[in-house]
PDB file of N, CA and C in Angstrom:
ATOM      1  N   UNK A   1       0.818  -1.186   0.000  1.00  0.00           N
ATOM      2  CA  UNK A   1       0.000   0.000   0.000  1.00  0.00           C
ATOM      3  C   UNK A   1       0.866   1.256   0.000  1.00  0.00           C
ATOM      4  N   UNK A   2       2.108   1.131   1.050  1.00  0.00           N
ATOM      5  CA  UNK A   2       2.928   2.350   0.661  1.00  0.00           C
ATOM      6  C   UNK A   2       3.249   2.674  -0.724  1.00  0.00           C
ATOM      7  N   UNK A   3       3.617   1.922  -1.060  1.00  0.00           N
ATOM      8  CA  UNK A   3       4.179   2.083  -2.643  1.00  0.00           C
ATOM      9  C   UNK A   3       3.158   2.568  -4.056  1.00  0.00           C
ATOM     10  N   UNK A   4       1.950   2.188  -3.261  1.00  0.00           N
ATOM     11  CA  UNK A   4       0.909   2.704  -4.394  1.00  0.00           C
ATOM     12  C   UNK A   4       0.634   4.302  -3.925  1.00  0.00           C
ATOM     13  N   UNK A   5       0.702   4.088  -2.523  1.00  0.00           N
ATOM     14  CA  UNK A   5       0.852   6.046  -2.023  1.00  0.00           C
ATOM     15  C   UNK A   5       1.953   6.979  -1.948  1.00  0.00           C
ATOM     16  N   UNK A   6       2.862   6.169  -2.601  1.00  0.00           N
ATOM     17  CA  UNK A   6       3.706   7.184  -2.483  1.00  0.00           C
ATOM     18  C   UNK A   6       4.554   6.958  -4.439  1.00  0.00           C
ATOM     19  N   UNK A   7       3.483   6.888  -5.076  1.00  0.00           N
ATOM     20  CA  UNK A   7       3.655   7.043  -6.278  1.00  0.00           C
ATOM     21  C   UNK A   7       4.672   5.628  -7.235  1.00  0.00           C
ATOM     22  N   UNK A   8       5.296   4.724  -6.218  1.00  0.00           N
ATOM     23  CA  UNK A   8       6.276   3.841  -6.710  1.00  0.00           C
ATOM     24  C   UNK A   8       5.706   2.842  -7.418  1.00  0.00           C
ATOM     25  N   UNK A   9       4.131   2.176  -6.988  1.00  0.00           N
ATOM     26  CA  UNK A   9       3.523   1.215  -8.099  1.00  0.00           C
ATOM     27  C   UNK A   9       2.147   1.670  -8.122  1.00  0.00           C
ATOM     28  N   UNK A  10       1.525   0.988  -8.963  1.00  0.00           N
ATOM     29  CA  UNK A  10       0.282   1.058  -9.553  1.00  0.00           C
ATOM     30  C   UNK A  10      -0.464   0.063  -8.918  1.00  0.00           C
ATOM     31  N   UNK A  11      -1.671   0.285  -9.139  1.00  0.00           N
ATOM     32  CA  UNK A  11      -2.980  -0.663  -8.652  1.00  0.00           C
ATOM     33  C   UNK A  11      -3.047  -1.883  -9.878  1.00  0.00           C
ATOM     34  N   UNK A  12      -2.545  -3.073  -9.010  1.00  0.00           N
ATOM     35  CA  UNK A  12      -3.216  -4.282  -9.906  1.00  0.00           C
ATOM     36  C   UNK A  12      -4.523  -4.864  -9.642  1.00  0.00           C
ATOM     37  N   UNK A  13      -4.460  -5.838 -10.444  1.00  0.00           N
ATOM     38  CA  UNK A  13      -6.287  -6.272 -10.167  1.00  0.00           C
ATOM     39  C   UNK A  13      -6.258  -6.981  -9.112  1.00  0.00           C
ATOM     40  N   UNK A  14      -4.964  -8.063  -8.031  1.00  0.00           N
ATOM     41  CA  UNK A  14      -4.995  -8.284  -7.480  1.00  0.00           C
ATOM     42  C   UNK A  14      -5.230  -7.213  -6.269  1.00  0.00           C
ATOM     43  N   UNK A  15      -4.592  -5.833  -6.084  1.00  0.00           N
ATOM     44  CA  UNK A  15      -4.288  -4.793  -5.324  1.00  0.00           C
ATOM     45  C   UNK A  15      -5.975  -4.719  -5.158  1.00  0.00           C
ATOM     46  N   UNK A  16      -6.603  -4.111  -6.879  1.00  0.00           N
ATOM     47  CA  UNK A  16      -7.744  -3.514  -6.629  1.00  0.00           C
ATOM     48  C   UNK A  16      -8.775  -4.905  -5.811  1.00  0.00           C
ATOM     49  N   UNK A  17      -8.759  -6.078  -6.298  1.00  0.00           N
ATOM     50  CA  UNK A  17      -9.581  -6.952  -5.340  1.00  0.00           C
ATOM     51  C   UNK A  17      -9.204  -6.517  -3.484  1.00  0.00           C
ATOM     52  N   UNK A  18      -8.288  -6.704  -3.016  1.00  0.00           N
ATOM     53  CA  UNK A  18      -7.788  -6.381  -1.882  1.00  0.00           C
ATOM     54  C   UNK A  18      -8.594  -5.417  -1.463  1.00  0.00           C
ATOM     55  N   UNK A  19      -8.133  -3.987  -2.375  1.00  0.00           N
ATOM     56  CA  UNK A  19      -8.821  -2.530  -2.087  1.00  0.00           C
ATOM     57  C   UNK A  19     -10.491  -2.686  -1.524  1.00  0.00           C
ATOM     58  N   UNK A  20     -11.069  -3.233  -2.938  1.00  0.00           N
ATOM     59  CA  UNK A  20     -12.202  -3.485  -3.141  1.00  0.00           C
ATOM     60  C   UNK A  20     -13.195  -4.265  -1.760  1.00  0.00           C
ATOM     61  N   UNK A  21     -12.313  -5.069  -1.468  1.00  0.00           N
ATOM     62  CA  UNK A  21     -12.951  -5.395  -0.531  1.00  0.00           C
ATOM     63  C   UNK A  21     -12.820  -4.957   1.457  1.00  0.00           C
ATOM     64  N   UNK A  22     -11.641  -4.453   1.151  1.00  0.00           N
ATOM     65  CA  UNK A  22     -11.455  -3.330   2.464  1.00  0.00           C
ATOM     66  C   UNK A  22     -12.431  -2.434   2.660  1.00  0.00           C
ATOM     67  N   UNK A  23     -12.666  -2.030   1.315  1.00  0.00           N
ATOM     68  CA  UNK A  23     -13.462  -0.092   1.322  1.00  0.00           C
ATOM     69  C   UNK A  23     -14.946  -0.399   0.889  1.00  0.00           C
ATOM     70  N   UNK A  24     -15.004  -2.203   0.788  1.00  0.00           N
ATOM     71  CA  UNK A  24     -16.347  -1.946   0.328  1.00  0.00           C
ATOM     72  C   UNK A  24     -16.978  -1.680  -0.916  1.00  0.00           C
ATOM     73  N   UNK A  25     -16.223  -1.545  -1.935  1.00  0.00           N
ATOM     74  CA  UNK A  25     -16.220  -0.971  -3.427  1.00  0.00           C
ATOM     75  C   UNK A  25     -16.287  -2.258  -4.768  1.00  0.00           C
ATOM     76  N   UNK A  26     -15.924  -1.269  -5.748  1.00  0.00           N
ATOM     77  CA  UNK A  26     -15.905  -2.569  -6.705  1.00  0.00           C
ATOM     78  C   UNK A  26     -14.168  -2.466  -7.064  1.00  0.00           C
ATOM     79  N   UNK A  27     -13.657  -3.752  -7.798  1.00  0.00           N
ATOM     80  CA  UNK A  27     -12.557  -3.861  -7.924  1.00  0.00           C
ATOM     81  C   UNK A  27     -12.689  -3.090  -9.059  1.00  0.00           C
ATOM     82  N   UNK A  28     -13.618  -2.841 -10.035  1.00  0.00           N
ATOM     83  CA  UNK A  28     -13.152  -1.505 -11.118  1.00  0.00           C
ATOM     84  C   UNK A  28     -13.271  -0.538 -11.113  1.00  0.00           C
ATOM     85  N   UNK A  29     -13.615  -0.103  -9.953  1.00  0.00           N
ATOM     86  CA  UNK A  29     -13.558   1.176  -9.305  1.00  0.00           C
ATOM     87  C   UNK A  29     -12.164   1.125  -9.322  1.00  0.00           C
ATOM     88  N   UNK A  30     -11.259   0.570  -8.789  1.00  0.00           N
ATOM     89  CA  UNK A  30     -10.208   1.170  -8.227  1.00  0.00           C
ATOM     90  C   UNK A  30      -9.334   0.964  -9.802  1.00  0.00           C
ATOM     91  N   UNK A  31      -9.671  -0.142 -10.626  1.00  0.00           N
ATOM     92  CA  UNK A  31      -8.827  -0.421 -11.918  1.00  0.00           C
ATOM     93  C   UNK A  31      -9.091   0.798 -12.666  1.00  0.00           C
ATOM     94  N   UNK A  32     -10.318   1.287 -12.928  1.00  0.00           N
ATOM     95  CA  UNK A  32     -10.516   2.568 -13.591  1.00  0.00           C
ATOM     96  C   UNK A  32     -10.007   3.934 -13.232  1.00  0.00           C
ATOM     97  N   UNK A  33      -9.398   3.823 -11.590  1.00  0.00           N
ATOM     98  CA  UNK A  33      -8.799   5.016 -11.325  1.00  0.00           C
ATOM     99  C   UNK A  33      -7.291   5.294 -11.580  1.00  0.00           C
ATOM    100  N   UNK A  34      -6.684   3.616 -11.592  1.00  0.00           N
ATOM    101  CA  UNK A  34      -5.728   3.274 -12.104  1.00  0.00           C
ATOM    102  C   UNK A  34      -5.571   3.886 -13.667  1.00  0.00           C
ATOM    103  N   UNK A  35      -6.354   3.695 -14.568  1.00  0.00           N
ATOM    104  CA  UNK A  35      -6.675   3.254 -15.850  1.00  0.00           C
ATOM    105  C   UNK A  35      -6.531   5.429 -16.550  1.00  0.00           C
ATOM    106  N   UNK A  36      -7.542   5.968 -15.612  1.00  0.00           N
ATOM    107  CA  UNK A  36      -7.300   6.914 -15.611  1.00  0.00           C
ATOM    108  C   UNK A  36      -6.073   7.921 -15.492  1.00  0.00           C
ATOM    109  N   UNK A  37      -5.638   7.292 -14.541  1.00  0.00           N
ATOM    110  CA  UNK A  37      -4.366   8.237 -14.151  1.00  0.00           C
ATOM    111  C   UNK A  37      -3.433   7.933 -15.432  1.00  0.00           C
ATOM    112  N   UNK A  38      -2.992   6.670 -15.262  1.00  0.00           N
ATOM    113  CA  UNK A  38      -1.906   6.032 -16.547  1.00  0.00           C
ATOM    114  C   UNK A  38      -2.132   7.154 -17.728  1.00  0.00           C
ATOM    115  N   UNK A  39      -3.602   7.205 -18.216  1.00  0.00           N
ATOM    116  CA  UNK A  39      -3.732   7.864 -19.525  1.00  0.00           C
ATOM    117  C   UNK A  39      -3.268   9.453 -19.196  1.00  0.00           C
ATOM    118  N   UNK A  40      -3.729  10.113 -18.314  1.00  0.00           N
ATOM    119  CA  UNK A  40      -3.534  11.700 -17.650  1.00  0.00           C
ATOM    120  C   UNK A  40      -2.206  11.637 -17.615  1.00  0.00           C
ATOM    121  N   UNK A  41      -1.326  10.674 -16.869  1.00  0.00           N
ATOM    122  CA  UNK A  41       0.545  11.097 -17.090  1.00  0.00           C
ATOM    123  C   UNK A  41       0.868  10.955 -18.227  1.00  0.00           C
ATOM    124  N   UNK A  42       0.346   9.796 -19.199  1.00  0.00           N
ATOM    125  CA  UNK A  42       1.014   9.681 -20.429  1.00  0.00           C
ATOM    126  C   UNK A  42       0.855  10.942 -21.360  1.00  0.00           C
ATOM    127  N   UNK A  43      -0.970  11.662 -20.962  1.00  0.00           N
ATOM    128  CA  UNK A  43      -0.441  12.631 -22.107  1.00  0.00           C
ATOM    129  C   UNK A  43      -0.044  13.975 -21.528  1.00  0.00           C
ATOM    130  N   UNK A  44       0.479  13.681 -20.352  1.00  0.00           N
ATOM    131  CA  UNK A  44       1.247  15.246 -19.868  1.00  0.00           C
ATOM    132  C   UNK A  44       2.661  15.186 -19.615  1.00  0.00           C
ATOM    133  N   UNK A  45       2.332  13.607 -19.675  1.00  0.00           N
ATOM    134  CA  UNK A  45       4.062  13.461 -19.525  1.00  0.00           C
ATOM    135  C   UNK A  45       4.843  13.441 -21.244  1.00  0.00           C
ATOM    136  N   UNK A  46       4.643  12.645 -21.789  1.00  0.00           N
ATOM    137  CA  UNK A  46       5.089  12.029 -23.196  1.00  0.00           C
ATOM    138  C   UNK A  46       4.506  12.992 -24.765  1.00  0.00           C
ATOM    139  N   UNK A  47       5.115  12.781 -25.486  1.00  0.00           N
ATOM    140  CA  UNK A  47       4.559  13.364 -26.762  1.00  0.00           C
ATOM    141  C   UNK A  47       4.991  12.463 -28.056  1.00  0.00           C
ATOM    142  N   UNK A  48       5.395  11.322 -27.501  1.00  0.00           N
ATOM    143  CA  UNK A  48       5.424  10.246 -28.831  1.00  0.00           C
ATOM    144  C   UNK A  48       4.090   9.906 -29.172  1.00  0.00           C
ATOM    145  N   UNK A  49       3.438   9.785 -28.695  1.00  0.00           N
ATOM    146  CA  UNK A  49       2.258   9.319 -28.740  1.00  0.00           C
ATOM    147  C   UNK A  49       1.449  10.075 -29.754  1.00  0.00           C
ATOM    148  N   UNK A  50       1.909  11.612 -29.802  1.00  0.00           N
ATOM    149  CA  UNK A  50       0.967  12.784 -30.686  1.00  0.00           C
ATOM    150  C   UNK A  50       1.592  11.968 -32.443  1.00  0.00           C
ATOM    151  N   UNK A  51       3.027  11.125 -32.382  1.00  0.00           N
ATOM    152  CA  UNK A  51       3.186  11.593 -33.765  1.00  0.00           C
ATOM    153  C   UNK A  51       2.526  10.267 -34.495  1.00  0.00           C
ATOM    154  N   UNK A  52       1.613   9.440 -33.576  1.00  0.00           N
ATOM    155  CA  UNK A  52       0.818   8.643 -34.800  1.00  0.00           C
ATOM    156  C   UNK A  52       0.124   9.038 -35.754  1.00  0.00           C
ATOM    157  N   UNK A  53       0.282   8.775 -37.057  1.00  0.00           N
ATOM    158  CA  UNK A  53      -0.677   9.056 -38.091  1.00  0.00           C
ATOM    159  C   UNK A  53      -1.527   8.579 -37.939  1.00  0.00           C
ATOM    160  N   UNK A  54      -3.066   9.395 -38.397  1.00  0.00           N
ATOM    161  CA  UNK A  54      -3.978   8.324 -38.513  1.00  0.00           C
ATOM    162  C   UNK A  54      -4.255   7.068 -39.598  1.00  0.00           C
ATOM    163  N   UNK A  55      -4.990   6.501 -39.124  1.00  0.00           N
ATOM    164  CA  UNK A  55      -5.099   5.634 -40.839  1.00  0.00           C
ATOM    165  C   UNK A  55      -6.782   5.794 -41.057  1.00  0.00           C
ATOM    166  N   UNK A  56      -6.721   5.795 -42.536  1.00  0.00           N
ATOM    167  CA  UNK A  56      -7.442   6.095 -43.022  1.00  0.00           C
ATOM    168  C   UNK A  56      -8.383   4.675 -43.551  1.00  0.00           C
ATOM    169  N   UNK A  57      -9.780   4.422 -43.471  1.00  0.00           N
ATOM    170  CA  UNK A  57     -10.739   3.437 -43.657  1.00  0.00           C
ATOM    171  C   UNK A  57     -11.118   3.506 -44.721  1.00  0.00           C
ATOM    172  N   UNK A  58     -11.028   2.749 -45.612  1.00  0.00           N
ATOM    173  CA  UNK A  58     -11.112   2.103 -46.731  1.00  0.00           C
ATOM    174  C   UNK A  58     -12.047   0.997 -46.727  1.00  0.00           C
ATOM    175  N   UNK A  59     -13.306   0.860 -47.480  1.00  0.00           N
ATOM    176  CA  UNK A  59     -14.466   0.120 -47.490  1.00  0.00           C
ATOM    177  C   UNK A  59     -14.254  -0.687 -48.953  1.00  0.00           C
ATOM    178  N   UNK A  60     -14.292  -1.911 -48.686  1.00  0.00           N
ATOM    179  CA  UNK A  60     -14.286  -2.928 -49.973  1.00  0.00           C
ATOM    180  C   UNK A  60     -15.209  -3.581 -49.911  1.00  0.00           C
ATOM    181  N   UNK A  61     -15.380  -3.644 -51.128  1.00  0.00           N
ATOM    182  CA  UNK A  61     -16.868  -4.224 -52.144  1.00  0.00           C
ATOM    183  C   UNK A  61     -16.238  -5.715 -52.669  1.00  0.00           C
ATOM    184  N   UNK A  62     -17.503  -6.037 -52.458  1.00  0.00           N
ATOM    185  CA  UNK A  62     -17.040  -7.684 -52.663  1.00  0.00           C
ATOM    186  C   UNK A  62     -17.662  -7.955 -54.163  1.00  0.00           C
TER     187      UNK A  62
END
């Protein structure tokens, strides 16, 4: 638990079952807060991520 409060690991699904059932909650409660954060550092932290191109959808006729 220290380590998830003091920023060193992340919530696994084992963690969030644990959580989940301490606080009473659901275990994707706590995976989604997980799930959340990950995405919020990646795009404030990183900018590789901006240089994907998109791809473009192409519909074929049979």
């Amino acid at each position: 638990m220290s380590k998830i409060v003091n920023g060193k690991s992340g919530i696994t699904p084992d963690m969030a079952l644990r959580l989940s059932q301490a606080f009473k909650t659901t275990p994707d409660m706590w995976l989604n807060l997980q799930k959340e954060y990950d995405l919020w550092n990646t795009r404030n932290t990183s900018t590789e991520w901006k240089t994907v191109e998109s791809l473009e959808i192409v519909e074929s006729y049979a």
